[in-house]
N, C-alpha and C. Protein backbone atom coordinates (compact mmCIF):
# COMPACT_ATOMS: atom_id res chain seq x y z
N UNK A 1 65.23 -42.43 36.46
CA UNK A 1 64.43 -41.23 36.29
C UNK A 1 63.91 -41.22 34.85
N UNK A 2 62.38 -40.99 34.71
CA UNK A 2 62.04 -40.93 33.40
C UNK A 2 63.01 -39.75 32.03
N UNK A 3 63.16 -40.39 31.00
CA UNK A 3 64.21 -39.59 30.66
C UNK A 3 63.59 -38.17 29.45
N UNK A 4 62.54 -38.39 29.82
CA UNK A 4 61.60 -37.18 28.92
C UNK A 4 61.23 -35.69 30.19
N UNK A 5 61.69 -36.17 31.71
CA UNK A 5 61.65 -35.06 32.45
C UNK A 5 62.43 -34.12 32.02
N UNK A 6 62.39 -32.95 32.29
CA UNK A 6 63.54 -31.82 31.79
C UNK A 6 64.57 -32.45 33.01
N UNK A 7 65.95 -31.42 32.39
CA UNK A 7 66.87 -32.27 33.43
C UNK A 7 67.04 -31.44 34.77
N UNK A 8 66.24 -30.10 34.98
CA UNK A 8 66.45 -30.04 36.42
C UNK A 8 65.27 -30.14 37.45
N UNK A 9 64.16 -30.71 36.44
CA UNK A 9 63.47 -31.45 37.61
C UNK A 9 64.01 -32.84 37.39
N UNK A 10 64.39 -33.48 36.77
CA UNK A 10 65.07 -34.64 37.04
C UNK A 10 65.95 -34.58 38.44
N UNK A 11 66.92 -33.65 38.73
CA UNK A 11 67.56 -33.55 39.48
C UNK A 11 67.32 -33.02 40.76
N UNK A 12 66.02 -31.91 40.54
CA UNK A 12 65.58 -31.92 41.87
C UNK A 12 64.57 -33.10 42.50
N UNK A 13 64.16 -33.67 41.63
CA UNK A 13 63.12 -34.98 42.54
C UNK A 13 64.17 -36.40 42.61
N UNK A 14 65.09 -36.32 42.08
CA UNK A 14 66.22 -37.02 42.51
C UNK A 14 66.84 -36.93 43.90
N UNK A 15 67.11 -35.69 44.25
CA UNK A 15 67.59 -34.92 45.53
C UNK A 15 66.90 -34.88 46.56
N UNK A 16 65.45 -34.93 46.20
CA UNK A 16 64.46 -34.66 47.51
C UNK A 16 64.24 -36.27 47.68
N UNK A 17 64.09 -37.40 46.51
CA UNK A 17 63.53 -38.56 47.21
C UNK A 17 64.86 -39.24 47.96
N UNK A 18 66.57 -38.93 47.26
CA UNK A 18 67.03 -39.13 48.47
C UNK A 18 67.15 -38.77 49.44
N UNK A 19 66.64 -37.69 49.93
CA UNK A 19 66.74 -36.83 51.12
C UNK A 19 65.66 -37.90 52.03
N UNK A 20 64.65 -37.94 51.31
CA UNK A 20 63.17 -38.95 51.65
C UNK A 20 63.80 -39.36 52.24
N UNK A 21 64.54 -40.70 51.61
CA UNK A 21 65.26 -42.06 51.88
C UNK A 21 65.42 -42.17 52.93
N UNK A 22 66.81 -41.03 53.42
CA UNK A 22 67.26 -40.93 54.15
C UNK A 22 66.79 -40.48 56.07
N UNK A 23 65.37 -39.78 55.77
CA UNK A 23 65.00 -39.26 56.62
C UNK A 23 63.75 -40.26 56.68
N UNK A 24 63.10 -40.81 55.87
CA UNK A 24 62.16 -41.80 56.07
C UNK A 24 62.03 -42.94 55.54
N UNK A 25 63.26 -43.62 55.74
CA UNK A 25 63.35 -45.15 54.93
C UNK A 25 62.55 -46.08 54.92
N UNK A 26 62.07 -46.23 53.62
CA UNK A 26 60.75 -46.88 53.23
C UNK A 26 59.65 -46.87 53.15
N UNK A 27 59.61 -45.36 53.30
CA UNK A 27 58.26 -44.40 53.55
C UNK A 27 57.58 -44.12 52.44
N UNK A 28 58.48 -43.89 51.43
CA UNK A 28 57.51 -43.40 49.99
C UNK A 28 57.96 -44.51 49.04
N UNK A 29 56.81 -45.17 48.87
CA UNK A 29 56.70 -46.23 47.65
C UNK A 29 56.52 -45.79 46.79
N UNK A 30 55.77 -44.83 46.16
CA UNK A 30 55.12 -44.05 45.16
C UNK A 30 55.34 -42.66 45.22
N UNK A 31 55.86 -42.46 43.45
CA UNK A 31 55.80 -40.89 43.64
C UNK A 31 55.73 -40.80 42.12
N UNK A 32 54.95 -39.38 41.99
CA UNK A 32 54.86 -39.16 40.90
C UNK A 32 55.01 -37.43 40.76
N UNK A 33 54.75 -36.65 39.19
CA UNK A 33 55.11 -35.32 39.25
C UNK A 33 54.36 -35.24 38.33
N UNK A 34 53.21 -33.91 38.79
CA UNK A 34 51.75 -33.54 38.31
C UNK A 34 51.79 -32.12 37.98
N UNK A 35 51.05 -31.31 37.85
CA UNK A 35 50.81 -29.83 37.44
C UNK A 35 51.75 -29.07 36.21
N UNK A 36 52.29 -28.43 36.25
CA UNK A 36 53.14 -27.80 34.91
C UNK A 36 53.68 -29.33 33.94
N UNK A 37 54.32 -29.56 34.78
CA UNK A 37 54.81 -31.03 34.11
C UNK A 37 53.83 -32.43 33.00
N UNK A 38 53.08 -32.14 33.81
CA UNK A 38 51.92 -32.93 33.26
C UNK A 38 51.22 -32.78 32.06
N UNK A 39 51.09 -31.35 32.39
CA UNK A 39 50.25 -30.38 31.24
C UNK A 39 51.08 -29.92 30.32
N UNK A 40 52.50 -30.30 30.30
CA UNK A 40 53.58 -29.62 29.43
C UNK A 40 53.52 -28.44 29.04
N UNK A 41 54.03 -28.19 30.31
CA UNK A 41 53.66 -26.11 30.41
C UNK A 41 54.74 -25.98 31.24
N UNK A 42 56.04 -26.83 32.11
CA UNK A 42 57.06 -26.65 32.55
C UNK A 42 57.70 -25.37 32.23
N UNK A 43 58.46 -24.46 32.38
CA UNK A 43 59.24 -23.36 32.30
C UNK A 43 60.65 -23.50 33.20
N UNK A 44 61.63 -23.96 32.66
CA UNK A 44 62.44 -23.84 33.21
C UNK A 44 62.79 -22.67 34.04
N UNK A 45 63.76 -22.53 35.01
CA UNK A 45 63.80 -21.39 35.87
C UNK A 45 62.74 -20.76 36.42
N UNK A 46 60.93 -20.96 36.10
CA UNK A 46 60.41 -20.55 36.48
C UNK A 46 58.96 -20.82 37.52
N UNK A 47 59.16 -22.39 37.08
CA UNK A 47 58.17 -23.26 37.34
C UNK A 47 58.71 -24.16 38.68
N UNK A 48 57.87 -24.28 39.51
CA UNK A 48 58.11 -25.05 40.72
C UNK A 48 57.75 -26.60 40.30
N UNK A 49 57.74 -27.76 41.07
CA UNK A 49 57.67 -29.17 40.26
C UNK A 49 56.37 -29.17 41.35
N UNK A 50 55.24 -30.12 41.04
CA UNK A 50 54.24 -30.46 41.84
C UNK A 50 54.69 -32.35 42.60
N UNK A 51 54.94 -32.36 43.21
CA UNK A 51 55.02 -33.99 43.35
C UNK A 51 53.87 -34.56 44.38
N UNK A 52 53.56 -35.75 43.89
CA UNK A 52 52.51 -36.60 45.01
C UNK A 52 53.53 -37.44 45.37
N UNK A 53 53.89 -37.75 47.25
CA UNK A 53 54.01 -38.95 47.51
C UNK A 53 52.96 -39.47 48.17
N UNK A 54 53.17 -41.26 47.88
CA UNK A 54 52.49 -42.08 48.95
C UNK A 54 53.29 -42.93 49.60
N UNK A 55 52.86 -42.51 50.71
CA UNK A 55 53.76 -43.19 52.04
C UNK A 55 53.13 -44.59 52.13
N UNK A 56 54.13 -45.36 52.56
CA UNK A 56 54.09 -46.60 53.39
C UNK A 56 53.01 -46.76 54.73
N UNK A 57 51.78 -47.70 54.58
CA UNK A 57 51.08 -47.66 56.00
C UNK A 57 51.93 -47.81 57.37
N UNK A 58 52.67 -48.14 57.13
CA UNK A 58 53.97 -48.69 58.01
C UNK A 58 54.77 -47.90 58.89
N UNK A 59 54.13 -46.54 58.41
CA UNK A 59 54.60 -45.18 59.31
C UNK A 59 53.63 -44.63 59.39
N UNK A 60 52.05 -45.38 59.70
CA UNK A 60 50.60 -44.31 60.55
C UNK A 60 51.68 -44.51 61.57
N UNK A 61 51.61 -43.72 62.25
CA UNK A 61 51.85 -43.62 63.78
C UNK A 61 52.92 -43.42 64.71
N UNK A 62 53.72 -43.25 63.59
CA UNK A 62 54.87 -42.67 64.22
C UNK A 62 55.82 -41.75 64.44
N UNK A 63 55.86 -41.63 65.95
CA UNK A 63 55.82 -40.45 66.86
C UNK A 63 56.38 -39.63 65.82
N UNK A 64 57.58 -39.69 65.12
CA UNK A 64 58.71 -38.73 64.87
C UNK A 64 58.34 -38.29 63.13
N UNK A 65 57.19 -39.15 62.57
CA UNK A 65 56.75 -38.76 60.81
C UNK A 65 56.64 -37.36 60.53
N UNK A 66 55.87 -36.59 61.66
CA UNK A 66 55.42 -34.81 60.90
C UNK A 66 56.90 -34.56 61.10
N UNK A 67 57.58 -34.53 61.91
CA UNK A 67 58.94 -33.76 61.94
C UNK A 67 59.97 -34.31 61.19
N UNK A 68 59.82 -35.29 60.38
CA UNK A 68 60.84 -35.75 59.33
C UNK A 68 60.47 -35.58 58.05
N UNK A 69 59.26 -35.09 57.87
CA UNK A 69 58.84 -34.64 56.85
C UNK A 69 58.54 -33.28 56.63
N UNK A 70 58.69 -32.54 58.50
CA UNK A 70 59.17 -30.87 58.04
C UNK A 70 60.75 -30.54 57.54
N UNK A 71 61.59 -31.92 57.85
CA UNK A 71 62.96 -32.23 57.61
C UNK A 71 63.34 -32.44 56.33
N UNK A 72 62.12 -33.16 55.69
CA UNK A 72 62.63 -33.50 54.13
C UNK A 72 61.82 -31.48 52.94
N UNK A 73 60.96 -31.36 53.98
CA UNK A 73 60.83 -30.08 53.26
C UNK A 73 61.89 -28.75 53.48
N UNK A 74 62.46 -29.01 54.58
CA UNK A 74 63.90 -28.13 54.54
C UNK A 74 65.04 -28.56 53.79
N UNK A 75 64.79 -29.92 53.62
CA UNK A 75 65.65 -30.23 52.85
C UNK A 75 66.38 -29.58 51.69
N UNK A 76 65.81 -29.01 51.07
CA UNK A 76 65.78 -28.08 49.98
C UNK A 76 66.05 -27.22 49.77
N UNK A 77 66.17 -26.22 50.97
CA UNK A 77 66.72 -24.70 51.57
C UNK A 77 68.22 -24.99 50.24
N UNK A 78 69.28 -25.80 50.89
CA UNK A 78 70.56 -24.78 50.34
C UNK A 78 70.61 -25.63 48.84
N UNK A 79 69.81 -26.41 48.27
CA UNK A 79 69.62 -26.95 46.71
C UNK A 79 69.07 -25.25 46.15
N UNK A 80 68.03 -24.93 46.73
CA UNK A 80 67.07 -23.66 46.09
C UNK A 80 67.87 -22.39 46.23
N UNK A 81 68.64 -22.47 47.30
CA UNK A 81 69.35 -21.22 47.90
C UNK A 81 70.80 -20.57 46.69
N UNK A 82 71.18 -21.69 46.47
CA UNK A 82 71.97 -22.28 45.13
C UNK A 82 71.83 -21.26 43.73
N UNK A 83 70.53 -21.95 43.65
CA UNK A 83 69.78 -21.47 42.28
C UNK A 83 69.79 -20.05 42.52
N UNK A 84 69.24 -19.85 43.41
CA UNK A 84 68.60 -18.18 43.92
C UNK A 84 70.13 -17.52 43.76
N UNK A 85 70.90 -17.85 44.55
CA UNK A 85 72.53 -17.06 44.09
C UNK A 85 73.09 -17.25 42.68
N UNK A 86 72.49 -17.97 41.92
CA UNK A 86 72.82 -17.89 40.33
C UNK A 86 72.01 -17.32 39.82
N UNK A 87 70.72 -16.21 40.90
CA UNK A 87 70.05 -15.77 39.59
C UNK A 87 68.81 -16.57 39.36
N UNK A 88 68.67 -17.85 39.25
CA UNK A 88 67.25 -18.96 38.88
C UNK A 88 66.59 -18.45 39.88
N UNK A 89 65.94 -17.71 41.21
CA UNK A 89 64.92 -17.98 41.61
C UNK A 89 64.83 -18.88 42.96
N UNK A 90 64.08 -19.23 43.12
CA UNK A 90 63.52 -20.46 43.71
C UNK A 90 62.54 -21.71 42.97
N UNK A 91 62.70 -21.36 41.58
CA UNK A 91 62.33 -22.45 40.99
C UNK A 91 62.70 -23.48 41.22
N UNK A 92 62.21 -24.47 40.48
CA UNK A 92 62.51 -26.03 41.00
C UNK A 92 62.50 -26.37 42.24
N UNK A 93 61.47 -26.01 42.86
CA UNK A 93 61.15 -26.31 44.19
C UNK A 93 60.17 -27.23 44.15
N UNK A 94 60.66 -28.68 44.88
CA UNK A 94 59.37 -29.98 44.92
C UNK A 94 58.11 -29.33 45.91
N UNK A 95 57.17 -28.94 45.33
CA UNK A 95 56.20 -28.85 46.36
C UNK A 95 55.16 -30.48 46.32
N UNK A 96 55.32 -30.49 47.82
CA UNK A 96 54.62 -32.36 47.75
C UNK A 96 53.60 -32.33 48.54
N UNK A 97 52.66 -32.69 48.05
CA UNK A 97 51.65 -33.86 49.09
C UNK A 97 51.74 -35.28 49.73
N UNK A 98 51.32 -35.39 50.32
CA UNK A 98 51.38 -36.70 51.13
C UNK A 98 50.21 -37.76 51.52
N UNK A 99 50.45 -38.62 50.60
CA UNK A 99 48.89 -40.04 50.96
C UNK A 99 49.72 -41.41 51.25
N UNK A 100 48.67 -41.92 52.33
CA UNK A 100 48.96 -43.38 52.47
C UNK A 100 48.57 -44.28 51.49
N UNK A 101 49.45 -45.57 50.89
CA UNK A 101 49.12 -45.94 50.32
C UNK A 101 48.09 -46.40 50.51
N UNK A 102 47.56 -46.75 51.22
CA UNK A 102 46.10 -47.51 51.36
C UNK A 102 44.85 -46.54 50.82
N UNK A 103 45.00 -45.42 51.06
CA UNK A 103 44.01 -44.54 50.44
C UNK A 103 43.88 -44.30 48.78
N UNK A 104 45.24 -44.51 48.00
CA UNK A 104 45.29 -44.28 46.31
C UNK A 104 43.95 -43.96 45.67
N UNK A 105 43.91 -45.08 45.99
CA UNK A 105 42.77 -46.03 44.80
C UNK A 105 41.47 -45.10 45.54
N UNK A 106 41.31 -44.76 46.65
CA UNK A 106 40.19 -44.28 46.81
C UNK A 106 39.80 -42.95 46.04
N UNK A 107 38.40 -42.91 45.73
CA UNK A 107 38.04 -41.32 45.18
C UNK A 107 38.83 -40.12 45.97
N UNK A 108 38.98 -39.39 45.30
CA UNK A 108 39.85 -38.14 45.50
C UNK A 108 39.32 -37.85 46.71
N UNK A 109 38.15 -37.26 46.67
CA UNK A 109 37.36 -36.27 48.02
C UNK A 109 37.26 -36.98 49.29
N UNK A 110 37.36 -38.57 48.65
CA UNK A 110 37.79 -39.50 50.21
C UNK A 110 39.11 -39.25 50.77
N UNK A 111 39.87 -39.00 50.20
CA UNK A 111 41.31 -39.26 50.75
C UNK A 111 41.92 -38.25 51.65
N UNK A 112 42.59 -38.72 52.88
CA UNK A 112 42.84 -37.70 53.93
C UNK A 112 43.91 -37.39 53.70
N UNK A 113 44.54 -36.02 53.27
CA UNK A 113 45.94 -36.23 53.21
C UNK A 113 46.79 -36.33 54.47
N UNK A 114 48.22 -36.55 54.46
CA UNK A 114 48.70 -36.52 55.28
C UNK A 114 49.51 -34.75 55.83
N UNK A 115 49.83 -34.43 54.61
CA UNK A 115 50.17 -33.12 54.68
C UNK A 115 50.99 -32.33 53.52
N UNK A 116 51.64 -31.56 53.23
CA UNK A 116 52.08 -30.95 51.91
C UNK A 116 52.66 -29.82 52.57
N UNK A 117 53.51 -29.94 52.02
CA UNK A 117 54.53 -28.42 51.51
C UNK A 117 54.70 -27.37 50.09
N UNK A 118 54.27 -26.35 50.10
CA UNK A 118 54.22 -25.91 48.82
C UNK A 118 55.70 -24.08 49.70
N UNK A 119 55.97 -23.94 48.86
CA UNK A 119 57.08 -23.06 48.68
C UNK A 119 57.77 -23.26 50.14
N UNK A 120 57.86 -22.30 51.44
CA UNK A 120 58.41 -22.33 52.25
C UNK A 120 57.45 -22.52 53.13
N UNK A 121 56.03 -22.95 52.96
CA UNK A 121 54.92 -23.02 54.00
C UNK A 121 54.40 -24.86 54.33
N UNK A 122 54.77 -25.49 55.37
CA UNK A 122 54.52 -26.54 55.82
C UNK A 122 52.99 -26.70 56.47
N UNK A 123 52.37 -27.74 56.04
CA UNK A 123 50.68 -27.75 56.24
C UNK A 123 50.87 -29.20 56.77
N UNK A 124 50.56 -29.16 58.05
CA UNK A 124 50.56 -30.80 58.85
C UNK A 124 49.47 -30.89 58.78
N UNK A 125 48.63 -30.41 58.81
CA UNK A 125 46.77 -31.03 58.39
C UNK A 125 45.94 -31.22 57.23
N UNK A 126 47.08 -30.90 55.99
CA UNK A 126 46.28 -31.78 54.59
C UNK A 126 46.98 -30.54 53.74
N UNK A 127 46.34 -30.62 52.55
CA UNK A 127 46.85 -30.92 51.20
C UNK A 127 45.89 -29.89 50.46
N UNK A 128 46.11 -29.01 49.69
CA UNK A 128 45.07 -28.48 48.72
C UNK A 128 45.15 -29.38 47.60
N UNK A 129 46.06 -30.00 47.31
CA UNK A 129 46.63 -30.68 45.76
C UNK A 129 45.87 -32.27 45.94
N UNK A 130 45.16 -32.46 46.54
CA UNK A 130 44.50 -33.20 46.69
C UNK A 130 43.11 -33.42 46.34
N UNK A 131 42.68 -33.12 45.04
CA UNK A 131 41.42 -32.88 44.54
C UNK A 131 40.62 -33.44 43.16
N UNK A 132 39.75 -33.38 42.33
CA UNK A 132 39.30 -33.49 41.78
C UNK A 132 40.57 -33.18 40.31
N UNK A 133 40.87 -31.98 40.39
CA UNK A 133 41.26 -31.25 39.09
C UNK A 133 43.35 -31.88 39.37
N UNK A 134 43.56 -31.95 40.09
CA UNK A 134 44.89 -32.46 40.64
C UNK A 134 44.90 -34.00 39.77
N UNK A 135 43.92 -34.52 40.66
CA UNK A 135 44.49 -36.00 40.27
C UNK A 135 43.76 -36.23 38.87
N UNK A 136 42.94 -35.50 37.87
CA UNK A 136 42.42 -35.54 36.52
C UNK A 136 43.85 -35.15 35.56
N UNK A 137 44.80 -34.05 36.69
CA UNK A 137 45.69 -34.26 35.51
C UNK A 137 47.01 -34.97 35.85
N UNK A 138 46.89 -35.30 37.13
CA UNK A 138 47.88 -37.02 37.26
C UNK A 138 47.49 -38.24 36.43
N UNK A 139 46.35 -38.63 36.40
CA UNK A 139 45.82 -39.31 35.25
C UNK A 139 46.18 -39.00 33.50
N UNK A 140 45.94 -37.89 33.35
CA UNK A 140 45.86 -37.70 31.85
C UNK A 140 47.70 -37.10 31.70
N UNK A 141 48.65 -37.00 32.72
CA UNK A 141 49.90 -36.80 32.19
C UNK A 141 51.00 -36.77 33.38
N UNK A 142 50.48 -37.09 34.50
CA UNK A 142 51.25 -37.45 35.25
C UNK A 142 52.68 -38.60 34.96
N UNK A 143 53.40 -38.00 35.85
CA UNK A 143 55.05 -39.51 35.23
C UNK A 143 55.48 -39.19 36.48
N UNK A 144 55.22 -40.40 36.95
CA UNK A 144 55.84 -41.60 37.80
C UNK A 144 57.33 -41.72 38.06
N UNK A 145 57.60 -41.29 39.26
CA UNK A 145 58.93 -41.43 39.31
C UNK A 145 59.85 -42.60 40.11
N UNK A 146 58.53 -43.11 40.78
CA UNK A 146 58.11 -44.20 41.90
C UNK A 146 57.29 -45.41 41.85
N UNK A 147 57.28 -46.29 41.93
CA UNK A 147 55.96 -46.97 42.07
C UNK A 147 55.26 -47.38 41.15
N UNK A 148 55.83 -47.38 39.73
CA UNK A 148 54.78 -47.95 39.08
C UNK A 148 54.32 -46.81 38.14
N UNK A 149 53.95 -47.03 36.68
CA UNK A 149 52.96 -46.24 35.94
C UNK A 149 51.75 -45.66 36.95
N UNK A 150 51.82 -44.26 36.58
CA UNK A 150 50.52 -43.89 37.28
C UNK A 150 48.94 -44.36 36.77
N UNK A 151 49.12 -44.76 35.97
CA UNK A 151 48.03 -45.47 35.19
C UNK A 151 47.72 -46.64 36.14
N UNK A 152 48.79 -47.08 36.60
CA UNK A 152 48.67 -48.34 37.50
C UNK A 152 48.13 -48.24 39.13
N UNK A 153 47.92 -46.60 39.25
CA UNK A 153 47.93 -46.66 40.62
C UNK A 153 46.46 -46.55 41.07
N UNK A 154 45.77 -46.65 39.96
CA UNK A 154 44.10 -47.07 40.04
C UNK A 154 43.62 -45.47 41.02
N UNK A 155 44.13 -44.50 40.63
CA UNK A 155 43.26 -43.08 40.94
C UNK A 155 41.99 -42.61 40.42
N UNK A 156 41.29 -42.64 41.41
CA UNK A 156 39.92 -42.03 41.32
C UNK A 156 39.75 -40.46 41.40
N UNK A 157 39.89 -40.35 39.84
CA UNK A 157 39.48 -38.44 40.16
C UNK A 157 38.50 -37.87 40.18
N UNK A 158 37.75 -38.42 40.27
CA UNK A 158 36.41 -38.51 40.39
C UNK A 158 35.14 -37.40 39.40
N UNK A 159 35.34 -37.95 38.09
CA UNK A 159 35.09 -36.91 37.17
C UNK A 159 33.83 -36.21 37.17
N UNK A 160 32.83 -36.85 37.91
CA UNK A 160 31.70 -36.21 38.03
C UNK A 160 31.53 -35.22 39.15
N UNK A 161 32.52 -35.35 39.92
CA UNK A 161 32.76 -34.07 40.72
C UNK A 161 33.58 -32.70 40.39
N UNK A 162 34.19 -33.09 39.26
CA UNK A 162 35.14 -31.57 38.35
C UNK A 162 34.41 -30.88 38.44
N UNK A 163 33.16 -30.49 37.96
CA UNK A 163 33.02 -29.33 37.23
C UNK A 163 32.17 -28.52 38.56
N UNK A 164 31.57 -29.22 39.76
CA UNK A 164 31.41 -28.14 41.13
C UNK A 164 32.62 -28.05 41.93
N UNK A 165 33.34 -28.90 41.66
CA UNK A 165 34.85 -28.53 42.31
C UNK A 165 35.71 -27.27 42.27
N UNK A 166 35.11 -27.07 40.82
CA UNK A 166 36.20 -25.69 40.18
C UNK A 166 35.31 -25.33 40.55
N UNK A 167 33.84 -24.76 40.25
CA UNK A 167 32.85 -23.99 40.29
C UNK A 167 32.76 -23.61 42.24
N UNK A 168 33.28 -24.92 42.90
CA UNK A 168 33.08 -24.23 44.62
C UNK A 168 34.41 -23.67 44.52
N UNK A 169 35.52 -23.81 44.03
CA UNK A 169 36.81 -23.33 44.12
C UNK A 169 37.30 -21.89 43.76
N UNK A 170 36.13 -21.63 42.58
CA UNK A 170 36.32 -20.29 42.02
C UNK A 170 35.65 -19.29 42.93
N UNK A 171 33.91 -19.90 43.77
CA UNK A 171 33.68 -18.88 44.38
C UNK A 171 34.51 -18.38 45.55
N UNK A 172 35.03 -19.58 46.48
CA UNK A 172 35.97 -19.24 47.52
C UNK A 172 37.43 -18.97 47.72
N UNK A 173 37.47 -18.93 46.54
CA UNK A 173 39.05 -18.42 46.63
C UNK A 173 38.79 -17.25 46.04
């Protein structure tokens, strides 16, 4: 584990990629941890962790992937439940996205996600964290917990699309 993470996201993306492991062996080659973290704006106790995985092509298609990955997002219930009875919250909660590796390297707005979990809400049809402004700051401070320097993972954030990205993002939300 990179040793400049604070130490309880160290320990929660420790916990969830063995949970991964265990529920999808050999599924996530790559992982990294983006948003507060990145931007070094973390808050202990208060800040949730952003993580990207990328899955293995090696599991398109199989039957049992959405439900082991609503498995690795429950995973987390009695880690968070923990905290919450000491008082912390539900902080340190991995909220993840999900890409095949084969897609990385492609421009952001190409890439289909596979799906994401953010607090207690499971999304089997894609990803908001999947965007322009996401992967600009996986690039500029993202750390790799998986797979390689993120520098290495040849992400296209596609910079000439930032600035209508936020601009379509601000009107519709």
């Amino acid at each position: 584990m990179d040793p400049t993470l604070p130490k309880d996201v160290a320990y929660a993306v420790g916990a969830y990629l063995r949970s991964a492991d265990q529920l999808l062996p050999g599924a996530v080659t790559a992982c990294a941890v983006g948003g507060s973290i990145a931007l070094d704006a973390y808050r202990p106790g208060r800040s949730d962790i952003d993580v990207i995985a990328v899955l293995s092509d090696e599991w398109k298609g199989h039957r049992s992937l959405m439900a082991r990955l609503r498995l690795l997002h429950l995973s987390q219930v009695p880690r968070l439940t923990a905290r919450a009875a000491r008082g912390m919250g539900f902080s340190a909660c991995c909220n993840t996205v999900f890409i095949w590796g084969s897609e990385v390297a492609h421009p952001v707005t190409q890439i289909r996600p596979i799906a994401s979990h953010v607090g207690e809400v499971f999304d089997s049809h894609g990803a908001f964290d999947v965007n322009p402004v996401i992967w600009k700051e996986l690039v500029d401070g993202g750390i790799s917990i998986r797979g390689g320097p993120v520098s290495d993972w040849g992400l296209d954030p596609e910079p000439g699309e930032l600035r209508s990205w936020v601009a379509r993002n601000l009107r519709e939300y």
